[in-house]
PDB file of N, CA and C in Angstrom:
ATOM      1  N   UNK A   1      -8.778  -4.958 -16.674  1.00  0.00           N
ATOM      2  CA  UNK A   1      -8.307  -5.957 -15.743  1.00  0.00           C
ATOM      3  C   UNK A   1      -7.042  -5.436 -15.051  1.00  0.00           C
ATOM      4  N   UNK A   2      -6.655  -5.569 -13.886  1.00  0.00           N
ATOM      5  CA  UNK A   2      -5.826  -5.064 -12.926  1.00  0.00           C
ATOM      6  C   UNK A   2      -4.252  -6.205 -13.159  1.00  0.00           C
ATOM      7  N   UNK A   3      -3.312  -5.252 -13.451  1.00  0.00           N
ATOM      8  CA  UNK A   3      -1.941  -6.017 -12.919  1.00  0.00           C
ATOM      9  C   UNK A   3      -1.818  -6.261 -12.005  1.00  0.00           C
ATOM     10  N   UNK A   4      -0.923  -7.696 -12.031  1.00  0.00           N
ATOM     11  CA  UNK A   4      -0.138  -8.219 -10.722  1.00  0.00           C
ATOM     12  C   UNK A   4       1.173  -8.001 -10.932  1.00  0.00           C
ATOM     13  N   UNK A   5       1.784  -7.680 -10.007  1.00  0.00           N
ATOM     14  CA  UNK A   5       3.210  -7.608  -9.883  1.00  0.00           C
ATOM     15  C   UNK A   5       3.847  -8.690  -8.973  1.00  0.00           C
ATOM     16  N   UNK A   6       4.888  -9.663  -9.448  1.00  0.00           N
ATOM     17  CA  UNK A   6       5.290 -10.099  -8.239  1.00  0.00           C
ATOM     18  C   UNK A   6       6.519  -9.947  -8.141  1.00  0.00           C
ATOM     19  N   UNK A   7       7.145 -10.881  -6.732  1.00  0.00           N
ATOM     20  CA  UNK A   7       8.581  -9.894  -6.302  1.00  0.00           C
ATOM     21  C   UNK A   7       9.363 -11.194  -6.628  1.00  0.00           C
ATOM     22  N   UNK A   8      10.333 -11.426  -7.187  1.00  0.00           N
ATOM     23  CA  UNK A   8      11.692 -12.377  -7.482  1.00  0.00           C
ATOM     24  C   UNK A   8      12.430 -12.650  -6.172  1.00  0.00           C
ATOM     25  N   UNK A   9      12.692 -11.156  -5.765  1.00  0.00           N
ATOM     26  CA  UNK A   9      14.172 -11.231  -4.865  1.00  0.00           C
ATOM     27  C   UNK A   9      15.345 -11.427  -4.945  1.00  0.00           C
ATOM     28  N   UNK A  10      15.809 -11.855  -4.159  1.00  0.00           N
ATOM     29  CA  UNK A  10      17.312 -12.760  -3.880  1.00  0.00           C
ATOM     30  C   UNK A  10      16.820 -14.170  -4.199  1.00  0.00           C
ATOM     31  N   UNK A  11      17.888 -14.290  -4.929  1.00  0.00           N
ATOM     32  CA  UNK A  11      17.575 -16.095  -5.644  1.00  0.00           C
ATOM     33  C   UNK A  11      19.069 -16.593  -5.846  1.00  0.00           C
ATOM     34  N   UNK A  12      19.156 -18.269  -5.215  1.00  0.00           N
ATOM     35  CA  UNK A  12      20.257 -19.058  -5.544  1.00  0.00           C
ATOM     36  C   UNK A  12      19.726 -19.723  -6.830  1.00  0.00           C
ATOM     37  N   UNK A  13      18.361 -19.668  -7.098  1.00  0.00           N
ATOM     38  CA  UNK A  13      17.895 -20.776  -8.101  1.00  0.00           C
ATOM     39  C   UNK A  13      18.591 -20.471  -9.082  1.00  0.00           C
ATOM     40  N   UNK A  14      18.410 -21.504  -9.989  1.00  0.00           N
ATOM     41  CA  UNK A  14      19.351 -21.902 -11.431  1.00  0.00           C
ATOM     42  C   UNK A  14      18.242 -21.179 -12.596  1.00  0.00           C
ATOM     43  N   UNK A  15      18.637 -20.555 -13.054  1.00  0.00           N
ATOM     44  CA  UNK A  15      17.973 -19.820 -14.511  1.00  0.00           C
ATOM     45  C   UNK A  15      16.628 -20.764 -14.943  1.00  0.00           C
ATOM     46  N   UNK A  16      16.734 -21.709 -15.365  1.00  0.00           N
ATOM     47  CA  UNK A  16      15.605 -22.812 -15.401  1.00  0.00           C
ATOM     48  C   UNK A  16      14.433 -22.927 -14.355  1.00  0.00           C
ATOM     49  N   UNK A  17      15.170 -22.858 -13.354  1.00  0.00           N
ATOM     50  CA  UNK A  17      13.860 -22.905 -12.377  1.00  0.00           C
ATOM     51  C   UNK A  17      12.756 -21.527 -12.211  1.00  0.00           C
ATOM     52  N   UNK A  18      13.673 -20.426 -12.279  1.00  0.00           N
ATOM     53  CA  UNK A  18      13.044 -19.197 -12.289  1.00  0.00           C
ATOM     54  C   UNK A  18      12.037 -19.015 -13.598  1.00  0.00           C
ATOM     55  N   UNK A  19      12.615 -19.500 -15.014  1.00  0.00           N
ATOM     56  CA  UNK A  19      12.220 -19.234 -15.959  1.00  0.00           C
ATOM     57  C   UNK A  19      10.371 -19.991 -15.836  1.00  0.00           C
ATOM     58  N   UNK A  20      10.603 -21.186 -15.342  1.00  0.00           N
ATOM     59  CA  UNK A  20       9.540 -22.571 -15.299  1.00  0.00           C
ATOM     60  C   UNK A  20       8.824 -21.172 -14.069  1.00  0.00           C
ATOM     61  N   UNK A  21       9.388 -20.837 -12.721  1.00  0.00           N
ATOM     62  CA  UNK A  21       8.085 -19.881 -11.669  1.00  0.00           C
ATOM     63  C   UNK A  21       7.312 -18.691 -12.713  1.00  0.00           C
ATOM     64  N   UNK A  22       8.449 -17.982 -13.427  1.00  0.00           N
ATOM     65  CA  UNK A  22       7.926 -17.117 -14.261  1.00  0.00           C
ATOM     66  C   UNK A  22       6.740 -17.277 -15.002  1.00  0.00           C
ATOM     67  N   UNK A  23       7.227 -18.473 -16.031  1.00  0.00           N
ATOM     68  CA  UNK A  23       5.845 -18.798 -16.337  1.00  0.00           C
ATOM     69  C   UNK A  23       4.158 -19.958 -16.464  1.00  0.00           C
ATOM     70  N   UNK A  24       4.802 -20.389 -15.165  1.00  0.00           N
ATOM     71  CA  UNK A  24       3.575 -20.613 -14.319  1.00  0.00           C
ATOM     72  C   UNK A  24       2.988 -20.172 -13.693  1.00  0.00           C
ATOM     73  N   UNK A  25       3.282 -18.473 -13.557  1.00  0.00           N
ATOM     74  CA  UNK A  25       2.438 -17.662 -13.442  1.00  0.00           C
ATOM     75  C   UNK A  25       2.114 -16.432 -14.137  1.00  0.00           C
ATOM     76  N   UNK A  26       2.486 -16.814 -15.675  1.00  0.00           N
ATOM     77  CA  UNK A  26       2.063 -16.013 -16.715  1.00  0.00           C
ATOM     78  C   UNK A  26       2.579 -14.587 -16.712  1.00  0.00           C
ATOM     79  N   UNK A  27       3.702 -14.665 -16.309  1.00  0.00           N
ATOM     80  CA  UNK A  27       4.992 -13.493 -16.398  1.00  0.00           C
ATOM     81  C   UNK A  27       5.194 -13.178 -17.347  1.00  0.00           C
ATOM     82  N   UNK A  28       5.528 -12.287 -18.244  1.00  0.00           N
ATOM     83  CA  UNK A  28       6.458 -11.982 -19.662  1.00  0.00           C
ATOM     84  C   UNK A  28       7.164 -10.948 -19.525  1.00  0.00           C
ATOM     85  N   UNK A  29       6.979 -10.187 -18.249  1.00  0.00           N
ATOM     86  CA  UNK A  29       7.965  -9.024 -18.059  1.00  0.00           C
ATOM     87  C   UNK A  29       8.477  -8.965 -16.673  1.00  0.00           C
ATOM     88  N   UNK A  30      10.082  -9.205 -16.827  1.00  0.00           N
ATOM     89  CA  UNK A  30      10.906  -8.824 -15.991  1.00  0.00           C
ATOM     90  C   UNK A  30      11.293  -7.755 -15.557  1.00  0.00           C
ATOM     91  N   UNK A  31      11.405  -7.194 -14.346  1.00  0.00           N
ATOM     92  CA  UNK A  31      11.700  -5.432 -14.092  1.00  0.00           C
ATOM     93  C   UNK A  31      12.934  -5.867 -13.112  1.00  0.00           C
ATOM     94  N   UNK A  32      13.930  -5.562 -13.464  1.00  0.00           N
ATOM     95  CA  UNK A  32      15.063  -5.463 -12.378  1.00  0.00           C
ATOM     96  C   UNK A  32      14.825  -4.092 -11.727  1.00  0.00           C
ATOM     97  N   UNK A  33      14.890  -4.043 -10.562  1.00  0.00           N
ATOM     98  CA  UNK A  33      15.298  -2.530 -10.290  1.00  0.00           C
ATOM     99  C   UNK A  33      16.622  -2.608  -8.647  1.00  0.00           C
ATOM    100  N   UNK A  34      17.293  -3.320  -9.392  1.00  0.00           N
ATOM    101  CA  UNK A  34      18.555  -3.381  -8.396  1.00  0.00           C
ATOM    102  C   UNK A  34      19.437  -1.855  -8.926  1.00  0.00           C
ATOM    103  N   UNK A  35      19.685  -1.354  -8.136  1.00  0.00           N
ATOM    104  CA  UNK A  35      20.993   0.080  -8.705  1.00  0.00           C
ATOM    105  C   UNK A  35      21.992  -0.635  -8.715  1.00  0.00           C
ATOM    106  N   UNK A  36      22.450  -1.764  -8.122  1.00  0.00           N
ATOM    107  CA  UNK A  36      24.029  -2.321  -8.691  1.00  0.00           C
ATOM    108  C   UNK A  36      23.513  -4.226  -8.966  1.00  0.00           C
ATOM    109  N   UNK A  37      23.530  -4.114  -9.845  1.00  0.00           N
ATOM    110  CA  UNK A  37      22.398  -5.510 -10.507  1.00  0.00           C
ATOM    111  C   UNK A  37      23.892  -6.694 -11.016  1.00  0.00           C
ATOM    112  N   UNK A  38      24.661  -7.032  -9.724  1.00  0.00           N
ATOM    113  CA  UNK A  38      25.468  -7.889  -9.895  1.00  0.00           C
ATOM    114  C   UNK A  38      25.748  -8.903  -9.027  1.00  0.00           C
ATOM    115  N   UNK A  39      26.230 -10.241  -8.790  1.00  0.00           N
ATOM    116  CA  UNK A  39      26.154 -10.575  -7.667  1.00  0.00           C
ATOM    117  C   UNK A  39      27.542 -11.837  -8.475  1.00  0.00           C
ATOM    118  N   UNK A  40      28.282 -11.558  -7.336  1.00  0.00           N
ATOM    119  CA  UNK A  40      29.331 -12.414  -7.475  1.00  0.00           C
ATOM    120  C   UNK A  40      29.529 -14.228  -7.100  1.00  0.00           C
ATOM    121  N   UNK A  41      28.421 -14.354  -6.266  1.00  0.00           N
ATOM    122  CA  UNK A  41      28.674 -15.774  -5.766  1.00  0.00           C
ATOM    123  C   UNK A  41      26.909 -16.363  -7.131  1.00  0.00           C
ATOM    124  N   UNK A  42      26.343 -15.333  -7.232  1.00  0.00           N
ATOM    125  CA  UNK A  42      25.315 -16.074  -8.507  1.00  0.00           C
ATOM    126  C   UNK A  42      25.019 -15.316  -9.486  1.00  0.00           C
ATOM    127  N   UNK A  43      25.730 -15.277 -10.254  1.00  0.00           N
ATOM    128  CA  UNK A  43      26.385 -14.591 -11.749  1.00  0.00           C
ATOM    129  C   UNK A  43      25.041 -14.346 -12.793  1.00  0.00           C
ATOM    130  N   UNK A  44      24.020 -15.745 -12.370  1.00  0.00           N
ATOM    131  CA  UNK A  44      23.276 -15.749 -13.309  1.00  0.00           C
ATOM    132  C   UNK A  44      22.351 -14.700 -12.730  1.00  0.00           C
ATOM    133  N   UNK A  45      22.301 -13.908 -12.244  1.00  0.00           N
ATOM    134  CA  UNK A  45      21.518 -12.812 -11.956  1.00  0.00           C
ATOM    135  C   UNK A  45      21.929 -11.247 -12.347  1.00  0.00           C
ATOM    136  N   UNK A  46      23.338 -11.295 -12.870  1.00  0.00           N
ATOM    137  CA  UNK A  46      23.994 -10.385 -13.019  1.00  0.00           C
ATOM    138  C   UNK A  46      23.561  -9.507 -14.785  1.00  0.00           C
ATOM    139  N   UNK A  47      23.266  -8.004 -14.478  1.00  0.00           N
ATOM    140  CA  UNK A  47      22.687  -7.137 -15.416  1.00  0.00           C
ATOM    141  C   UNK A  47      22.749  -7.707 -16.662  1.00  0.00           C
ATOM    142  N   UNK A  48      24.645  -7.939 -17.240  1.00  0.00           N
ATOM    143  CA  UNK A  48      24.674  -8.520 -18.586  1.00  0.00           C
ATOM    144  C   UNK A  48      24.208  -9.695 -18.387  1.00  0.00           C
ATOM    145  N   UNK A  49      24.303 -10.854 -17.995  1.00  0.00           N
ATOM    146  CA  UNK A  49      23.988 -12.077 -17.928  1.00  0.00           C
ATOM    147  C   UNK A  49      22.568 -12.981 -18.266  1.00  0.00           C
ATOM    148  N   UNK A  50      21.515 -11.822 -17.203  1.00  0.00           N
ATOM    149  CA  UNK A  50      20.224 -12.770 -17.094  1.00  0.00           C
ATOM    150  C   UNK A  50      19.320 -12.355 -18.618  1.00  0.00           C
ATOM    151  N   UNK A  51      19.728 -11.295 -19.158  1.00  0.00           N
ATOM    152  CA  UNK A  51      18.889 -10.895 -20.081  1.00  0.00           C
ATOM    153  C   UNK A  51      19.023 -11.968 -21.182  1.00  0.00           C
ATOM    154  N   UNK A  52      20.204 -12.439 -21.848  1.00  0.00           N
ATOM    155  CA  UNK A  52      20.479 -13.208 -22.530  1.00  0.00           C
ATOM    156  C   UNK A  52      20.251 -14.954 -22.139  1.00  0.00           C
ATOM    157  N   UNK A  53      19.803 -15.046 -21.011  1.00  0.00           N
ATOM    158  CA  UNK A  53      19.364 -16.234 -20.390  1.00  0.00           C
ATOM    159  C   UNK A  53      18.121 -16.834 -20.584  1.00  0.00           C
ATOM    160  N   UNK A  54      17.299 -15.647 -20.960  1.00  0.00           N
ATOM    161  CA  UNK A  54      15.777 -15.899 -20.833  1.00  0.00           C
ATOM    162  C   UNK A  54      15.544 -16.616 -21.898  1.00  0.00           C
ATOM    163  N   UNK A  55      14.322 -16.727 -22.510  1.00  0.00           N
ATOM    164  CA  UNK A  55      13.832 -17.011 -22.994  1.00  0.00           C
ATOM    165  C   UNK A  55      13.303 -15.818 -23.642  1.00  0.00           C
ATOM    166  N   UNK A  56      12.500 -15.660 -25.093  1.00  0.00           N
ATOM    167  CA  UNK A  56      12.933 -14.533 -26.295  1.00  0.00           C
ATOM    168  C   UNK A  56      10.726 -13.977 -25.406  1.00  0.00           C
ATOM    169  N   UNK A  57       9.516 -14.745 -24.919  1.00  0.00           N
ATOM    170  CA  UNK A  57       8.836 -14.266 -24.982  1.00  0.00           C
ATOM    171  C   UNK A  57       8.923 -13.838 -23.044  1.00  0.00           C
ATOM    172  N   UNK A  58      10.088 -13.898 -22.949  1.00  0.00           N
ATOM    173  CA  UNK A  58      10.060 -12.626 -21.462  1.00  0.00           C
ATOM    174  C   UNK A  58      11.118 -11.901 -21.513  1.00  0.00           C
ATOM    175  N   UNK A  59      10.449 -10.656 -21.093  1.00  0.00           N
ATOM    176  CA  UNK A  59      11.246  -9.352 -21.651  1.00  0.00           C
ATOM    177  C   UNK A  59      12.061  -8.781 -20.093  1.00  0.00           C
ATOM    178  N   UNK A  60      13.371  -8.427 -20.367  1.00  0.00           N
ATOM    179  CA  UNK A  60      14.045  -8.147 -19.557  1.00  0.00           C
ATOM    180  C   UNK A  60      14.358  -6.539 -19.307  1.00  0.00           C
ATOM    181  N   UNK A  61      14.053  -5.816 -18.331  1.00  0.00           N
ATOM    182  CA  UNK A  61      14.226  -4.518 -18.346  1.00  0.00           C
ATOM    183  C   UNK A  61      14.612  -3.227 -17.099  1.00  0.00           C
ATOM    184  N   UNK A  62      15.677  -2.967 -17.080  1.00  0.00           N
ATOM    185  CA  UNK A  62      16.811  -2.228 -15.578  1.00  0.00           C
ATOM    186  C   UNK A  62      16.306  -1.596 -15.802  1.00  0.00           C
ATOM    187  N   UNK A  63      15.665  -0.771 -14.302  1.00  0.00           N
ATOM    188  CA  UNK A  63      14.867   0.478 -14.256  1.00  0.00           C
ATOM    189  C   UNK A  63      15.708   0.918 -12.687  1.00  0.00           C
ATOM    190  N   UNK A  64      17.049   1.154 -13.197  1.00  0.00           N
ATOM    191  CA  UNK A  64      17.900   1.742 -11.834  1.00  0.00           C
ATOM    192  C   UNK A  64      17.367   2.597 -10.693  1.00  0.00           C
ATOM    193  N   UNK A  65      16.665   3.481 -11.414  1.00  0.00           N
ATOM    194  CA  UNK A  65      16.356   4.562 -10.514  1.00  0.00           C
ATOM    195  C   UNK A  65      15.228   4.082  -9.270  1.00  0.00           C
ATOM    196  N   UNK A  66      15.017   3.076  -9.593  1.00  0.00           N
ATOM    197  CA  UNK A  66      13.844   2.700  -8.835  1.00  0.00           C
ATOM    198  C   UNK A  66      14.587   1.502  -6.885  1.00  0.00           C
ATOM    199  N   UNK A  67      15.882   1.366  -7.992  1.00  0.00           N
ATOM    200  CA  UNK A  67      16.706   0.684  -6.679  1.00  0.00           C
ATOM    201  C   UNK A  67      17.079   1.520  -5.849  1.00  0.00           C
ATOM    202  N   UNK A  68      17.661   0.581  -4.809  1.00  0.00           N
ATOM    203  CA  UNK A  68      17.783   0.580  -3.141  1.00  0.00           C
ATOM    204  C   UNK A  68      19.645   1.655  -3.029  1.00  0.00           C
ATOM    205  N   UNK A  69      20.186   1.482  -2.149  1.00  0.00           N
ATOM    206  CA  UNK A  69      20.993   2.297  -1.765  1.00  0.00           C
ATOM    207  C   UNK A  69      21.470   3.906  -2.259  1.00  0.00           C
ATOM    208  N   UNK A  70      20.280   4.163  -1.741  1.00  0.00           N
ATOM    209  CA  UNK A  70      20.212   6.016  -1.469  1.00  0.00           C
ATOM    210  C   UNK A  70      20.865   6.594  -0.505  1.00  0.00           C
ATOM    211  N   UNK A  71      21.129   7.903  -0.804  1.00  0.00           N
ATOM    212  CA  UNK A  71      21.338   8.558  -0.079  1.00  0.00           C
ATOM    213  C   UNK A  71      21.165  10.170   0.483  1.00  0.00           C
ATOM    214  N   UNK A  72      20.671  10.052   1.685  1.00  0.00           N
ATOM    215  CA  UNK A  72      19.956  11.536   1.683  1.00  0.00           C
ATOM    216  C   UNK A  72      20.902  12.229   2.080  1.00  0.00           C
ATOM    217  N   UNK A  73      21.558  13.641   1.648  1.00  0.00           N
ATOM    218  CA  UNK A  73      22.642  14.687   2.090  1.00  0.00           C
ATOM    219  C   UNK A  73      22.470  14.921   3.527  1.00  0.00           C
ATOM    220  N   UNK A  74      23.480  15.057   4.393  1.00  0.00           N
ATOM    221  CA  UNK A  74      23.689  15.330   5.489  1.00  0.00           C
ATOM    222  C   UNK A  74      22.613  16.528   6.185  1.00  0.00           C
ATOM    223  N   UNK A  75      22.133  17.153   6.983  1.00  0.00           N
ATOM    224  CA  UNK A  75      21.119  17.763   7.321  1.00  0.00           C
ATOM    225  C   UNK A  75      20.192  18.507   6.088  1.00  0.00           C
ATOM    226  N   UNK A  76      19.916  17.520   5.338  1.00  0.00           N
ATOM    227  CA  UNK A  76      18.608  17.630   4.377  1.00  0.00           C
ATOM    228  C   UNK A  76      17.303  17.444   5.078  1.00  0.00           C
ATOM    229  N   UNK A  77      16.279  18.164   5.112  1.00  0.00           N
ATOM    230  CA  UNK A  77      15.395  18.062   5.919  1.00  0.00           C
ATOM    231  C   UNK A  77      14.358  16.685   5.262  1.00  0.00           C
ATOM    232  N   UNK A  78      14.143  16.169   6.040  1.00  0.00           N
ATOM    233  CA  UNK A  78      12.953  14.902   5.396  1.00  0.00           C
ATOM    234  C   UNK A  78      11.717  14.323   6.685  1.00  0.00           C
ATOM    235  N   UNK A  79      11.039  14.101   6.161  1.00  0.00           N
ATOM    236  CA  UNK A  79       9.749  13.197   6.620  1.00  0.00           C
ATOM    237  C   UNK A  79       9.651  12.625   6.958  1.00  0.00           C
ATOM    238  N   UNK A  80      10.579  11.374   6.563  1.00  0.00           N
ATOM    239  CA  UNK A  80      10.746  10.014   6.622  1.00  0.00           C
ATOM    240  C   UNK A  80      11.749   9.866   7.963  1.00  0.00           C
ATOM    241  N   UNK A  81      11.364  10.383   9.084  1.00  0.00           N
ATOM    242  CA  UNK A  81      12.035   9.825  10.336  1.00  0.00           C
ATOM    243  C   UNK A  81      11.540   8.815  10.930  1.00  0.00           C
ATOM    244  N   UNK A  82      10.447   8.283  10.587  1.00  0.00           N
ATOM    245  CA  UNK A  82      10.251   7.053  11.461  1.00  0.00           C
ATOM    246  C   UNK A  82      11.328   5.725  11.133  1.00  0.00           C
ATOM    247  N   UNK A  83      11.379   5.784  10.351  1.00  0.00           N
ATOM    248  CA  UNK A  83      12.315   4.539  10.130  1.00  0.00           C
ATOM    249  C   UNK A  83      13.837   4.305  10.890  1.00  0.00           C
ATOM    250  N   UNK A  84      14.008   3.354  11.655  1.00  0.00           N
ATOM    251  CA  UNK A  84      14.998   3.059  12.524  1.00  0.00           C
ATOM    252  C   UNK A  84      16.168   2.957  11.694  1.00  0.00           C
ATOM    253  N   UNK A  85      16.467   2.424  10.872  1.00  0.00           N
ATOM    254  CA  UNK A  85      17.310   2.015   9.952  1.00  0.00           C
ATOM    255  C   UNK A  85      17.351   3.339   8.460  1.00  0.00           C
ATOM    256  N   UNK A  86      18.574   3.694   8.931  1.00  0.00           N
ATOM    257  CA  UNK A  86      18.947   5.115   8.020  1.00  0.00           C
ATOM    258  C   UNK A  86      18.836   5.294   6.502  1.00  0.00           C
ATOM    259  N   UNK A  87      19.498   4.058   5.957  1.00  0.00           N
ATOM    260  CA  UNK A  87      19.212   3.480   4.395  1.00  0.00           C
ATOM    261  C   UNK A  87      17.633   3.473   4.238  1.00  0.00           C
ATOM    262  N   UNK A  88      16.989   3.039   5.349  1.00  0.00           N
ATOM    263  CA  UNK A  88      15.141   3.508   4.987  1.00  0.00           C
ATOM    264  C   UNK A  88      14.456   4.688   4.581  1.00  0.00           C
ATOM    265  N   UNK A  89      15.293   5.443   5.710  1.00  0.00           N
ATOM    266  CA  UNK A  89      15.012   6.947   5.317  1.00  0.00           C
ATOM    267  C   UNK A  89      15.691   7.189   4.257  1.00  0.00           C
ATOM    268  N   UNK A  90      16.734   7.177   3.970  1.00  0.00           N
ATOM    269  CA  UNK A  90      16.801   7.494   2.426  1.00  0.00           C
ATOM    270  C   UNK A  90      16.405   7.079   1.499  1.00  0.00           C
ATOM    271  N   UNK A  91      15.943   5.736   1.451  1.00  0.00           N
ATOM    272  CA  UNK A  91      15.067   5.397   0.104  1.00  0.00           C
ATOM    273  C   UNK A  91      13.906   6.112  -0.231  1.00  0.00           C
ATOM    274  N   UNK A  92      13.105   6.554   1.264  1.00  0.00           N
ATOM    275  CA  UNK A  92      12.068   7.353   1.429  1.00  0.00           C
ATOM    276  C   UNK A  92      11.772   8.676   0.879  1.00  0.00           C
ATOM    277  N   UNK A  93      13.048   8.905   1.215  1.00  0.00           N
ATOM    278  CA  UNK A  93      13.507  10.002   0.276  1.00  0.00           C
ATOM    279  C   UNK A  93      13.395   9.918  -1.580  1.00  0.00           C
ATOM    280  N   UNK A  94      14.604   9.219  -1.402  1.00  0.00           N
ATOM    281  CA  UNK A  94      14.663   9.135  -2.900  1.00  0.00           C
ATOM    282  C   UNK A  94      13.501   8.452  -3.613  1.00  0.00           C
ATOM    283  N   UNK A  95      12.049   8.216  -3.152  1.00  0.00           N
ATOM    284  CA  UNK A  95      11.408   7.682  -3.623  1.00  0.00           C
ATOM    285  C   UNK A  95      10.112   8.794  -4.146  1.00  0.00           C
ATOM    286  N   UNK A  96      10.576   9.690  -3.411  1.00  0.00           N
ATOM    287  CA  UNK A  96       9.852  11.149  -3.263  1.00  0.00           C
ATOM    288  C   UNK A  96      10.138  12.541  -4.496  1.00  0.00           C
ATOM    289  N   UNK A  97      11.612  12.034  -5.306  1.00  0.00           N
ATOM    290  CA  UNK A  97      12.257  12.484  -5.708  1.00  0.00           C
ATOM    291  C   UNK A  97      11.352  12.602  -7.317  1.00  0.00           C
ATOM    292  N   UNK A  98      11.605  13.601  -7.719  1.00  0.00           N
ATOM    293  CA  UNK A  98      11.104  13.716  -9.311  1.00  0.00           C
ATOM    294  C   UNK A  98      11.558  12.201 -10.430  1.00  0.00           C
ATOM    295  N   UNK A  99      12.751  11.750 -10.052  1.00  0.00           N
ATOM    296  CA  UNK A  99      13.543  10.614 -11.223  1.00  0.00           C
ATOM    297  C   UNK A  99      12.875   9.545 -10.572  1.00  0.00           C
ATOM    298  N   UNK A 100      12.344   9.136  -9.840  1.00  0.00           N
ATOM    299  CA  UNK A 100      11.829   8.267  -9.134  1.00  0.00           C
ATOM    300  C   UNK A 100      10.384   8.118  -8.943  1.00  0.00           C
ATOM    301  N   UNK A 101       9.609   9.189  -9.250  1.00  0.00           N
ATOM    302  CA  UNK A 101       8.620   9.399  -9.466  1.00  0.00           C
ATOM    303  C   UNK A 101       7.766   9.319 -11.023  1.00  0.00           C
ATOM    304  N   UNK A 102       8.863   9.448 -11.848  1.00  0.00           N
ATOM    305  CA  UNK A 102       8.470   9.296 -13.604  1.00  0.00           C
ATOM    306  C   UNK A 102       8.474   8.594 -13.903  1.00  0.00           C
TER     307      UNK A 102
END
């Protein structure tokens, strides 16, 4: 049978509400993959914070390498020029990358 993955995002919701979307749709594993997994105006999302929030049968788990703000070295040659927006091309990059790939 095939996994679903779904996407969280950016959330103001309150720990409770997320926990109740989670599993009404039969979630048990959380994947953060923020590279800086903190947020100051909603705390309850923050690396130390949400893990200890959950509930004990959903599993919480930072997989950094897989987050957003890359960066590709100054005339590094890459592929990924279509993208208008520069942070694109570098994710593109770094998504190409051996640590990102394992």
């Amino acid at each position: 049978m095939p996994h679903t993955i779904y996407t969280l995002g950016h959330s103001t919701h309150s720990i409770d509400t997320v926990v109740t979307m989670l599993r009404n749709n039969n979630v048990t594993a959380l994947i953060d993959v923020r590279s800086y997994p903190a947020s100051r105006r909603n705390p309850q999302w923050n690396h130390d914070t949400l893990p200890t929030q959950l509930p004990t049968d959903i599993t919480y788990t930072w997989i950094k390498n897989l987050g957003g703000r890359r960066y590709t070295p100054k005339d590094t040659p890459t592929p990924n020029t279509a993208w208008r927006v520069a942070s694109f091309n570098h994710y593109a990059d770094h998504m190409a990358t051996p640590s990102a790939t394992s």
